[in-house]
Protein backbone atom coordinates (compact mmCIF):
# COMPACT_ATOMS: atom_id res chain seq x y z
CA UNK A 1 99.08 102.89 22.91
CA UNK A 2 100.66 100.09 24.49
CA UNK A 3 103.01 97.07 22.22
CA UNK A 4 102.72 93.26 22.60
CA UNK A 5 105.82 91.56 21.82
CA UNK A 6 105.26 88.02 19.65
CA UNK A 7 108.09 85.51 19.76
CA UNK A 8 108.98 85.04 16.46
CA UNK A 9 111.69 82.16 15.21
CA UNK A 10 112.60 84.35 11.91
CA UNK A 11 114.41 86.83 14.57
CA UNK A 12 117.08 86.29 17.35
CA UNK A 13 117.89 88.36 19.86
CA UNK A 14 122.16 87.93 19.20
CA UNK A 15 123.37 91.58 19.48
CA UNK A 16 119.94 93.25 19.72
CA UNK A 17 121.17 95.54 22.57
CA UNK A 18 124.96 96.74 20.79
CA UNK A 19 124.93 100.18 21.66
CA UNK A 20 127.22 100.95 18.51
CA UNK A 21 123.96 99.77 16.50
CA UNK A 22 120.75 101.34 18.44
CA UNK A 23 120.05 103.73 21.00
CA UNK A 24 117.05 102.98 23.48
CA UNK A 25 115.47 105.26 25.80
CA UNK A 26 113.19 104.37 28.06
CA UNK A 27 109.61 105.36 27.72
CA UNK A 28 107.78 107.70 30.09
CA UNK A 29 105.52 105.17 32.22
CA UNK A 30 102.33 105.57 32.05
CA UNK A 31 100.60 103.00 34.08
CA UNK A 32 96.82 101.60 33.71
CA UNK A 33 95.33 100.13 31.16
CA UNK A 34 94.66 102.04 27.75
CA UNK A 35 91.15 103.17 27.12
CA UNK A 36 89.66 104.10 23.37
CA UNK A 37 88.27 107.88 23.63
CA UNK A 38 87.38 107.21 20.14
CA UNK A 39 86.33 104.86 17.55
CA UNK A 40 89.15 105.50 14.60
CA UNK A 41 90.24 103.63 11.50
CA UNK A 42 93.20 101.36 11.91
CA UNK A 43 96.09 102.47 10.02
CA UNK A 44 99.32 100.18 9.15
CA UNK A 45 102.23 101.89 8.47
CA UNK A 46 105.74 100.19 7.49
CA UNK A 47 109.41 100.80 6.73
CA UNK A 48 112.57 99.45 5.54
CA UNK A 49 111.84 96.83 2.64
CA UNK A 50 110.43 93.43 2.00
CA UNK A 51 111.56 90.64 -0.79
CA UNK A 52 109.42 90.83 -4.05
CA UNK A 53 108.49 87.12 -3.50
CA UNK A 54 106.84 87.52 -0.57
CA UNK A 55 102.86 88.94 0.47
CA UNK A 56 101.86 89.86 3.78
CA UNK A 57 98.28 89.99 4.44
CA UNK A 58 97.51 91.51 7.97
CA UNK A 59 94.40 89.80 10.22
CA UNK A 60 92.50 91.39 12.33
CA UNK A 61 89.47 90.86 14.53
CA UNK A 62 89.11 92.60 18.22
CA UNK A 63 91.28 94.90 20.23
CA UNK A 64 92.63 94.15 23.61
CA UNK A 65 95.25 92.60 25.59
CA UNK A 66 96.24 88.40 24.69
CA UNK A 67 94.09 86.47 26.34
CA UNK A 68 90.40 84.98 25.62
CA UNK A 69 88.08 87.14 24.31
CA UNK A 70 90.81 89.52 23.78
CA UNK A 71 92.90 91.22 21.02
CA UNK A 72 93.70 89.07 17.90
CA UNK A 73 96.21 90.41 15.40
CA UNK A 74 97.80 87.67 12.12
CA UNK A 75 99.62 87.62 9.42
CA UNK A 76 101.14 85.48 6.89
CA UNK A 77 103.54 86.13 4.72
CA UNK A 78 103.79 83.80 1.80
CA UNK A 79 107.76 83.95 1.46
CA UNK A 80 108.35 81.59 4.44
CA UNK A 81 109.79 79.54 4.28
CA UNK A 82 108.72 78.00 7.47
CA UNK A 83 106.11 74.87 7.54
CA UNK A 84 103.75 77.77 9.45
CA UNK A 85 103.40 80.88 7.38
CA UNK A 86 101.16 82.27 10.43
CA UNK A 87 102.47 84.42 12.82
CA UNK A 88 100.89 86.25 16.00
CA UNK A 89 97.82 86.01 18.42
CA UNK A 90 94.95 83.93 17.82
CA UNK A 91 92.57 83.66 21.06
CA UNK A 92 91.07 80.06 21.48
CA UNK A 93 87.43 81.46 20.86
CA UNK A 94 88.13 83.09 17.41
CA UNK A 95 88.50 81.79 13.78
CA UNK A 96 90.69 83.58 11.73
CA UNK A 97 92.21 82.77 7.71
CA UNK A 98 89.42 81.27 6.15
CA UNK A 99 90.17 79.60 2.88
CA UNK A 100 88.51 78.83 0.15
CA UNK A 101 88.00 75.62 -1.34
CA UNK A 102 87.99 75.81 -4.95
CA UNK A 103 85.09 73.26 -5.61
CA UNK A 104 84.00 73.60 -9.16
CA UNK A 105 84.56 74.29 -12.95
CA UNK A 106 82.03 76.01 -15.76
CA UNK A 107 80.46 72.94 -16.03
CA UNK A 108 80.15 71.14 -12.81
CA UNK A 109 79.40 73.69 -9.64
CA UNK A 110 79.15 71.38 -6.19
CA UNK A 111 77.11 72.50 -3.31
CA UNK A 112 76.04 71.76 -0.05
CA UNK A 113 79.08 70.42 1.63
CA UNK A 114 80.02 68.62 4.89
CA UNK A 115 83.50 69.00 6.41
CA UNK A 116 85.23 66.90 9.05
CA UNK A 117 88.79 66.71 10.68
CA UNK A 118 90.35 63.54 10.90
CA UNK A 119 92.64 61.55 13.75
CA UNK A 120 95.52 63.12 11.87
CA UNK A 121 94.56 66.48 11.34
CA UNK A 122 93.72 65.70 7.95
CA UNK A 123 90.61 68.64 6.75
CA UNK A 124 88.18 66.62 4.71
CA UNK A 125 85.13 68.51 2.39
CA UNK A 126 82.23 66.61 0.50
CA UNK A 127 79.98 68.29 -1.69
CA UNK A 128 77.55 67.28 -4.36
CA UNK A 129 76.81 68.03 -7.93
CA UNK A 130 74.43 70.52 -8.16
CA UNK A 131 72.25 68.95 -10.90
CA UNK A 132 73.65 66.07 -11.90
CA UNK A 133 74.32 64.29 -8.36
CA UNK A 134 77.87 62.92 -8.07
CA UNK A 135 79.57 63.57 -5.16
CA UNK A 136 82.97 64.45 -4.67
CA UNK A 137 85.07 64.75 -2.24
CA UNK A 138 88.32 66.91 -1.56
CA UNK A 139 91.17 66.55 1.50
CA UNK A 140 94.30 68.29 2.90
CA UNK A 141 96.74 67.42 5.00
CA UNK A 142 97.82 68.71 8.43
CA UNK A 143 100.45 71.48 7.39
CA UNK A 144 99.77 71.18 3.79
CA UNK A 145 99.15 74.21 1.16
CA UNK A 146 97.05 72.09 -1.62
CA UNK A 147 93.57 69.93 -1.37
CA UNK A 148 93.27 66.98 -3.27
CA UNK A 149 90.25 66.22 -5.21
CA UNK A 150 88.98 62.28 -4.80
CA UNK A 151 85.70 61.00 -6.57
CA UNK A 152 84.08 58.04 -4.87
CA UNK A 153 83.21 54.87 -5.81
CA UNK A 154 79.17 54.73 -6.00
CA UNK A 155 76.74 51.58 -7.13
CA UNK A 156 74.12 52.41 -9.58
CA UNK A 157 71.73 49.28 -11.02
CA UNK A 158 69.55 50.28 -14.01
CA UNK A 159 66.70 52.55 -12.85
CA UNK A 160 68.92 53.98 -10.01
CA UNK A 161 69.94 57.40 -10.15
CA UNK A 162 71.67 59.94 -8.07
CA UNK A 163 70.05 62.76 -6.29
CA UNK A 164 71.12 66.31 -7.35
CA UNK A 165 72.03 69.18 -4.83
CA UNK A 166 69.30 71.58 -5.90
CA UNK A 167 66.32 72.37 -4.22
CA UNK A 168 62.91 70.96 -4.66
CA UNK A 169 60.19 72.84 -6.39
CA UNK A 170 57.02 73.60 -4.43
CA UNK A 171 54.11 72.53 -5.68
CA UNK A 172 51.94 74.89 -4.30
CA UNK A 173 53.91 78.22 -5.19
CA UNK A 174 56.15 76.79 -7.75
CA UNK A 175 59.37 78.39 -6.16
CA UNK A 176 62.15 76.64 -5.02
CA UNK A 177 62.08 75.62 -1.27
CA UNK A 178 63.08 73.37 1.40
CA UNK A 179 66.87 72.06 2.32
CA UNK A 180 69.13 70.97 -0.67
CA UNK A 181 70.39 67.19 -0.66
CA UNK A 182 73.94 67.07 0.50
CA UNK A 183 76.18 64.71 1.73
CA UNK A 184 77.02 63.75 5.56
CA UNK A 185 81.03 62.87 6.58
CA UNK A 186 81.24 61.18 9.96
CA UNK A 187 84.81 59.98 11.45
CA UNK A 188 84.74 56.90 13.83
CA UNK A 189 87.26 56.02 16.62
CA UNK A 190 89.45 53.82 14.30
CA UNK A 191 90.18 56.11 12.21
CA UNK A 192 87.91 55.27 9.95
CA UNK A 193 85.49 58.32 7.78
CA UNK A 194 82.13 57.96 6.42
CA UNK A 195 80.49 59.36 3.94
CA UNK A 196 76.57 59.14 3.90
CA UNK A 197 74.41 60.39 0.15
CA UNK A 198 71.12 60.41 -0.86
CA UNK A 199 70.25 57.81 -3.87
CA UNK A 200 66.87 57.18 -5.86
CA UNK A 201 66.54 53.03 -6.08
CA UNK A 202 63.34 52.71 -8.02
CA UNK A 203 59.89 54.58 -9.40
CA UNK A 204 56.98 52.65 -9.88
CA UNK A 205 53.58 53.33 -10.92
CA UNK A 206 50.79 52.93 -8.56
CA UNK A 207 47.63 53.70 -10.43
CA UNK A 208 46.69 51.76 -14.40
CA UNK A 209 46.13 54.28 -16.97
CA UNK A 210 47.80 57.36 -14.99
CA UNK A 211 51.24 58.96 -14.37
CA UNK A 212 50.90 58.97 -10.33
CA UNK A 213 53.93 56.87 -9.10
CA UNK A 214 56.13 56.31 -5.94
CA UNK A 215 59.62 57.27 -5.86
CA UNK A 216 62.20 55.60 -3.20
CA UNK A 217 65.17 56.69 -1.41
CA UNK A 218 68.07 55.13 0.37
CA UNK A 219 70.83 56.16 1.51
CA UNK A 220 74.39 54.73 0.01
CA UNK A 221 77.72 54.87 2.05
CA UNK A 222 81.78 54.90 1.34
CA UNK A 223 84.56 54.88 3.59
CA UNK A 224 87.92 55.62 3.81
CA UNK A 225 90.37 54.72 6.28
CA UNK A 226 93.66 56.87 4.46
CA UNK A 227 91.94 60.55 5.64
CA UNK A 228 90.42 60.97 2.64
CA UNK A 229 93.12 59.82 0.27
CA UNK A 230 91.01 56.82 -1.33
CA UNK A 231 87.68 55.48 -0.90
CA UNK A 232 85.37 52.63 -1.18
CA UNK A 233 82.33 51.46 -1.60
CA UNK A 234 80.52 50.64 2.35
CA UNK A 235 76.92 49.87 2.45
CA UNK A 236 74.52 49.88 -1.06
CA UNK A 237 71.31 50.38 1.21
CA UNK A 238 71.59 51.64 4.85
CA UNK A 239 68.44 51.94 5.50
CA UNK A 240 66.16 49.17 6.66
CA UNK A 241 63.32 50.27 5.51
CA UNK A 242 63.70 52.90 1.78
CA UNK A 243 62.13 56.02 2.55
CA UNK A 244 59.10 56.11 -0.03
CA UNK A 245 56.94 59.11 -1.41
CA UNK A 246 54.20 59.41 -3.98
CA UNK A 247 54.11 61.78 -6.49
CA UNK A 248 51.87 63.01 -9.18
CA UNK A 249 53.85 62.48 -12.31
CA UNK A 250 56.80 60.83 -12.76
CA UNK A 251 58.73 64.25 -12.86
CA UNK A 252 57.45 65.93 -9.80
CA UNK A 253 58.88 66.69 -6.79
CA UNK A 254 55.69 67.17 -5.21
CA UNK A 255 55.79 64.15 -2.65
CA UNK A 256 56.17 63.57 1.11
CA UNK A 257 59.62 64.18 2.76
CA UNK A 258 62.13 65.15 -0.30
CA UNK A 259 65.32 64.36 1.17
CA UNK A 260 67.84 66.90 2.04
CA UNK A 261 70.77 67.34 3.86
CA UNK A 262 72.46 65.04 6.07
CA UNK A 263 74.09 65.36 8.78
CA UNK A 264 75.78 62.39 11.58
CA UNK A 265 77.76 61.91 14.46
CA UNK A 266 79.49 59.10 16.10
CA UNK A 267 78.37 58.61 20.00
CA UNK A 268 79.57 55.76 22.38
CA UNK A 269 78.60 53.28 19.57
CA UNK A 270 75.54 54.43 18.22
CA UNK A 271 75.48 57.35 14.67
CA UNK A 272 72.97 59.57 14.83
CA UNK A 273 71.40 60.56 10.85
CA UNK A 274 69.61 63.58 10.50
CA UNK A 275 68.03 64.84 7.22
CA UNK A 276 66.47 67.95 6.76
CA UNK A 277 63.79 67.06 4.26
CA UNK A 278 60.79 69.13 2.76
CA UNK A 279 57.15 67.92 2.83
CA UNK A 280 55.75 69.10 -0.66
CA UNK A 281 52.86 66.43 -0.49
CA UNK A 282 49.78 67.85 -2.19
CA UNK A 283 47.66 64.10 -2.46
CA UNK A 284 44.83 63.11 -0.11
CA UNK A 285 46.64 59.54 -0.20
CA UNK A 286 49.21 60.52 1.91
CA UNK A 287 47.46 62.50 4.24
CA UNK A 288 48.88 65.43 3.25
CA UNK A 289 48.35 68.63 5.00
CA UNK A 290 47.13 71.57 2.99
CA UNK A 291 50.62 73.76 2.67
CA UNK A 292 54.08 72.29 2.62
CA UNK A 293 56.92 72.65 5.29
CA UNK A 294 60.32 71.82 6.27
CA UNK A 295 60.60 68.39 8.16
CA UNK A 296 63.43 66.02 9.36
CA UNK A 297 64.11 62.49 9.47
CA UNK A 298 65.80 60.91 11.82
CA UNK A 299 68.04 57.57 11.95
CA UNK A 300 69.54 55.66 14.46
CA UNK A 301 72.59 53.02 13.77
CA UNK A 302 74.08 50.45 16.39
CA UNK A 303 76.16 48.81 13.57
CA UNK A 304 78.87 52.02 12.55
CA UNK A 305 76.58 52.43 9.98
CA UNK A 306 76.08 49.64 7.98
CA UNK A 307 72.06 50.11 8.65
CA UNK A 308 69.91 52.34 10.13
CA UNK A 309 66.62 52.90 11.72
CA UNK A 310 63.76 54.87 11.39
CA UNK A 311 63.61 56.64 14.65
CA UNK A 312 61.14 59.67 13.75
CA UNK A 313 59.56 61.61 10.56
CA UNK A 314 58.86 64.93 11.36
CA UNK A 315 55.15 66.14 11.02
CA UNK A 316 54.40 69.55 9.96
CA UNK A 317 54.32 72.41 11.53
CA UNK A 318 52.59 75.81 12.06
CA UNK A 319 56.29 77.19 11.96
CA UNK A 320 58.69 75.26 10.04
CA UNK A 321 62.67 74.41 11.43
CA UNK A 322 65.29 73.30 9.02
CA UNK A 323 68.88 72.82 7.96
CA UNK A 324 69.62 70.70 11.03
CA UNK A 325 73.42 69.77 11.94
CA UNK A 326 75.24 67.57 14.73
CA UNK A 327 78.24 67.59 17.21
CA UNK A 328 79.29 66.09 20.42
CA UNK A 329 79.92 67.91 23.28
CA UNK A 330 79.37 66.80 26.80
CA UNK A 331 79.41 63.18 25.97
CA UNK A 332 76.11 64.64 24.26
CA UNK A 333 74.82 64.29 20.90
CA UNK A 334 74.11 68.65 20.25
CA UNK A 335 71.67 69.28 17.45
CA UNK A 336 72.02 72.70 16.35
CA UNK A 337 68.53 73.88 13.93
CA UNK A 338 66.73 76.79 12.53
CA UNK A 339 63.26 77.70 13.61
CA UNK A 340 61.08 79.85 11.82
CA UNK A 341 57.95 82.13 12.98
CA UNK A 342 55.24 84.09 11.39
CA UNK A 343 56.81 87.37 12.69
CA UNK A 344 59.76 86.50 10.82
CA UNK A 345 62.15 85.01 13.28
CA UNK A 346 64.57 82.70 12.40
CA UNK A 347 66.40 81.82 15.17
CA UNK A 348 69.20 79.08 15.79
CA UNK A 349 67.86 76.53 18.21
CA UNK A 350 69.99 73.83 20.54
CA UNK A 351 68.40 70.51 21.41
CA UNK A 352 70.55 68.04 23.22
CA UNK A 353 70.16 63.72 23.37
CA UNK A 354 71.92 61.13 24.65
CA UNK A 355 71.05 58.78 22.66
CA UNK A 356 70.89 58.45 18.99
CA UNK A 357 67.50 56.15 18.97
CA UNK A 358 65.53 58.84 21.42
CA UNK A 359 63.19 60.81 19.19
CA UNK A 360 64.46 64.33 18.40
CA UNK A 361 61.10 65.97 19.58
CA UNK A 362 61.36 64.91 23.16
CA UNK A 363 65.04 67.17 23.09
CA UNK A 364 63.25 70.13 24.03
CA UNK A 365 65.32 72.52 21.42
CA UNK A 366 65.77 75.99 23.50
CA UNK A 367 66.75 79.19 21.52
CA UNK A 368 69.84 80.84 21.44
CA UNK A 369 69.58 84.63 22.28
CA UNK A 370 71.32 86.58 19.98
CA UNK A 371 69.54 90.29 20.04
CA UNK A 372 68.43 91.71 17.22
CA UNK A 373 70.78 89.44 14.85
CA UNK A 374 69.20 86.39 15.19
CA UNK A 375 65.76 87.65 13.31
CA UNK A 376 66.90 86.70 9.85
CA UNK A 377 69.28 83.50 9.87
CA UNK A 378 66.94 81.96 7.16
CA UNK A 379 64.44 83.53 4.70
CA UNK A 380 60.85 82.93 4.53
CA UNK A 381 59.09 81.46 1.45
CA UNK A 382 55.20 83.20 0.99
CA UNK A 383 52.61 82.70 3.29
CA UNK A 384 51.25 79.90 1.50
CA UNK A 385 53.95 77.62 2.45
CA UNK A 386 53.00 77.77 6.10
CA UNK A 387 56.47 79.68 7.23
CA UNK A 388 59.01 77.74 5.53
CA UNK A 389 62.61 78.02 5.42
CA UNK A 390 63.94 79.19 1.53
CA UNK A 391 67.43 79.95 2.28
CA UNK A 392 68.97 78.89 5.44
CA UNK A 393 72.68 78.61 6.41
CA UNK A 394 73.83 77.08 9.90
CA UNK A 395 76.50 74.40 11.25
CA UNK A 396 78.07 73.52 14.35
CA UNK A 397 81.41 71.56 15.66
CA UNK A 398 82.66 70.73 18.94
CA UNK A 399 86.69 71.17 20.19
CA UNK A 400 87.53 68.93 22.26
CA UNK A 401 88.48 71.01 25.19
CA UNK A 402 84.85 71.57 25.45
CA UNK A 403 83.94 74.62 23.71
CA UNK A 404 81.68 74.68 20.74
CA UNK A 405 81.40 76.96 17.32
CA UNK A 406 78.10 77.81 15.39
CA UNK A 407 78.18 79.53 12.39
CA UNK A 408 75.31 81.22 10.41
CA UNK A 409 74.85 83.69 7.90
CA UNK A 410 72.26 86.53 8.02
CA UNK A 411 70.09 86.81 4.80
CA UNK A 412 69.84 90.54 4.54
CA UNK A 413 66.97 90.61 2.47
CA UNK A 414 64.67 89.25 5.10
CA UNK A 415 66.08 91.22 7.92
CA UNK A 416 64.67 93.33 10.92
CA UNK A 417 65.70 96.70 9.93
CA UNK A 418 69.31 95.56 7.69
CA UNK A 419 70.01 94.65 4.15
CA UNK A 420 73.15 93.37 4.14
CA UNK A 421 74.16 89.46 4.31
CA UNK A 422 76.45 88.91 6.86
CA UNK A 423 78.47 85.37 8.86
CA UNK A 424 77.92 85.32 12.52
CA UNK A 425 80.05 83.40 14.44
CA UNK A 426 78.84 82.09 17.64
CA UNK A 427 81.19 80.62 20.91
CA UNK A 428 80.20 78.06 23.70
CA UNK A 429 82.59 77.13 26.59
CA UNK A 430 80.10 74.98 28.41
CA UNK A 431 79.05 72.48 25.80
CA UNK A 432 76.55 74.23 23.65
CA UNK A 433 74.51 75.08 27.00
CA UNK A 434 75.23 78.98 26.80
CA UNK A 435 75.80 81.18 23.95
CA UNK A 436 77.94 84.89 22.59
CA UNK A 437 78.65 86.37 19.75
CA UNK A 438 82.00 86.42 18.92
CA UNK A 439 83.41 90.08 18.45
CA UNK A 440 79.75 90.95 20.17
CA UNK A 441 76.46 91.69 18.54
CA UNK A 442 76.73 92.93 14.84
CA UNK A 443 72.87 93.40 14.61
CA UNK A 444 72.97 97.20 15.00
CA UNK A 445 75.13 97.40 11.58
């Protein structure tokens, strides 16, 4: 057993060695480092006596001595009266205290959200309505203990109408598949934060006497240059071109390239748009292969957004990749994606580009080698849909000393061998080149 003592500004050392007070004895020594002979439960025992106002909740994570990659031990205590209620060891490569975000009421339940950190530190979530489409957007402040809830200007002419977070329906199996529409939050040198959403502009009819029509997408924008604290309308349509599909009835979601979630990054000038998007298109017209598939879009912008550019649609695929996300690293624009295969892999998969308007399939997107845990990061839909992601979870962020977080969650239910849902957390010190597990490889559990 061997103690780590934590400086700690609640406790001063004045008259910590009176030998009227305490007694101390040294220790025999007993040099070396420690080594488990056995794997035991970790048991916290106390003494002495707390005030009723104050909680401590104890945090956890590996064993070992302070330093990277080694022990982590936390703990807040909610008396403090302190501006940090967090005390102890918290390597560089480890996230500890997750909070939630409380998002939602009975009626209204937001989804698919982006989060960002501004110049100041300032946390900022967006999330969208799950059926109805509004987005909303919530903020807190470096060192602060509440989030504050902000709803965004939007423009809406007659036939207009926002885009809902829930999933498309395929037309072929008549589940629900492909990426939800969500929101994108990008933060610009100045200062300045963006916030990119899927709209629906019009719907016309294309054929006399029948209900076959084309639906069109843009893609609105708001900014704020407070954090977070207000917002305001930026750019009605940023795309140059509206992204159009046609559909059977005026209802269906059976078209080319359903928008879904978006994702961008600032880069020496340039923002880089992703959208994972799902091809449901059953009509001859559009050329439409013969089983849907998960797709992306990709946009280029020169002008800090104000318009973008159709770089490259997607085309399907044998084996479909999805839920696609962005950071920089390396003066690098890292693309971080899930791939699927027919043996039931869905692996996490790094491309890299250095520039937003070079087409994401010349990126080359490698896999990241995760044992046996990185067989089920997304489930598969039936075999109709050609290997398609259903439910797929995975983001990434840079720190700017280099290193690089990925986080995914393992959908038990279509696992090699486990049934459990699980988060993996995954660490790069080299830009998003090379990949580890953080706390090691959970597959085996």
């Amino acid at each position: 057993m061997r103690g780590l003592l934590i400086p700690d500004p609640r406790f001063t050392f004045a008259d910590a060695f009176d030998t009227t007070n305490s007694v101390y004895d040294e220790n025999t020594a007993r040099p070396g480092a420690p080594i488990a002979k056995d794997n035991s439960d970790l048991v916290l025992e106390t003494s002495g006596t707390a005030t009723g106002v104050s909680t401590y909740t104890i945090y956890t994570q590996n064993s070992g001595y302070p330093e990277d990659l080694g022990g982590t031990f936390l703990y807040e205590t909610t008396g403090s009266t302190l501006a940090y209620k967090y005390y102890g060891w918290e390597p560089p490569h480890t996230i500890n205290g997750l909070e939630r975000v409380h998002t939602g009421t009975a009626d209204l339940h937001y989804i698919n959200f982006d989060c960002v950190t501004a110049l100041d530190d300032t946390v900022i979530i967006a999330g969208v309505e799950e059926d109805g489409g509004q987005i909303r957007i919530w903020h807190k402040v470096a060192k602060g203990s509440t989030w504050t809830q902000v709803d965004p200007p939007e423009f809406l002419e007659p036939g207009m109408v926002r885009v809902g977070g829930e999933r498309p329906t395929d037309g072929v199996t008549g589940s629900v598949a492909g990426s939800e529409p969500g929101p994108a939050l990008c933060v610009l040198p100045s200062g300045r934060v963006l916030c990119f959403y899927w709209i629906q502009t019009a719907e016309e009819f294309t054929t006399p006497g029948t209900t076959k029509s084309k639906k069109h997408w843009q893609i609105q924008a708001v900014y704020s240059d407070d954090s977070g604290s207000s917002w305001s309308m930026y750019q009605h349509f940023c795309l140059i071109e509206p992204l159009s599909q046609l559909v059977d009835t005026p209802t269906a979601t059976d078209g080319r390239y359903y928008p879904g979630r978006l994702r961008a990054a600032y880069k020496d000038g340039q923002i880089l748009l992703i959208s994972s998007a799902f091809d449901l298109g059953s009509s001859g017209a559009q050329g439409a292969p013969s089983t849907p598939g998960n797709v992306y879009l990709q946009f280029a912008s020169s002008s800090l957004g104000a318009s973008f550019t159709l770089v490259e649609k997607d085309a399907r695929a044998a084996n479909s990749a999805s839920h696609y996300d962005i950071a920089v690293s390396g003066a690098k624009f890292v693309i971080s994606f899930i791939e699927m295969s027919g043996g039931g892999n869905a692996a996490p998969f790094i491309g890299f580009l250095g520039s937003a308007y070079t087409p994401l399939s010349r990126a080359n997107g490698t896999g990241v080698e995760l044992g046996t845990y990185g067989k089920s990061f997304a489930e598969l839909l039936s075999g109709s849909t050609g290997n398609a992601v259903g439910r797929a979870d995975l983001s990434i962020c840079a720190v700017p000393d280099g290193s690089m977080y990925m986080v995914g969650v393992r959908h038990g239910s279509n696992s090699v061998g486990h049934t459990r849902n699980s988060t993996a957390i995954m660490f790069s010190g080299d830009n998003g080149n090379t990949w580890e597990m953080v706390g090691g490889d959970w597959g085996s559990k």
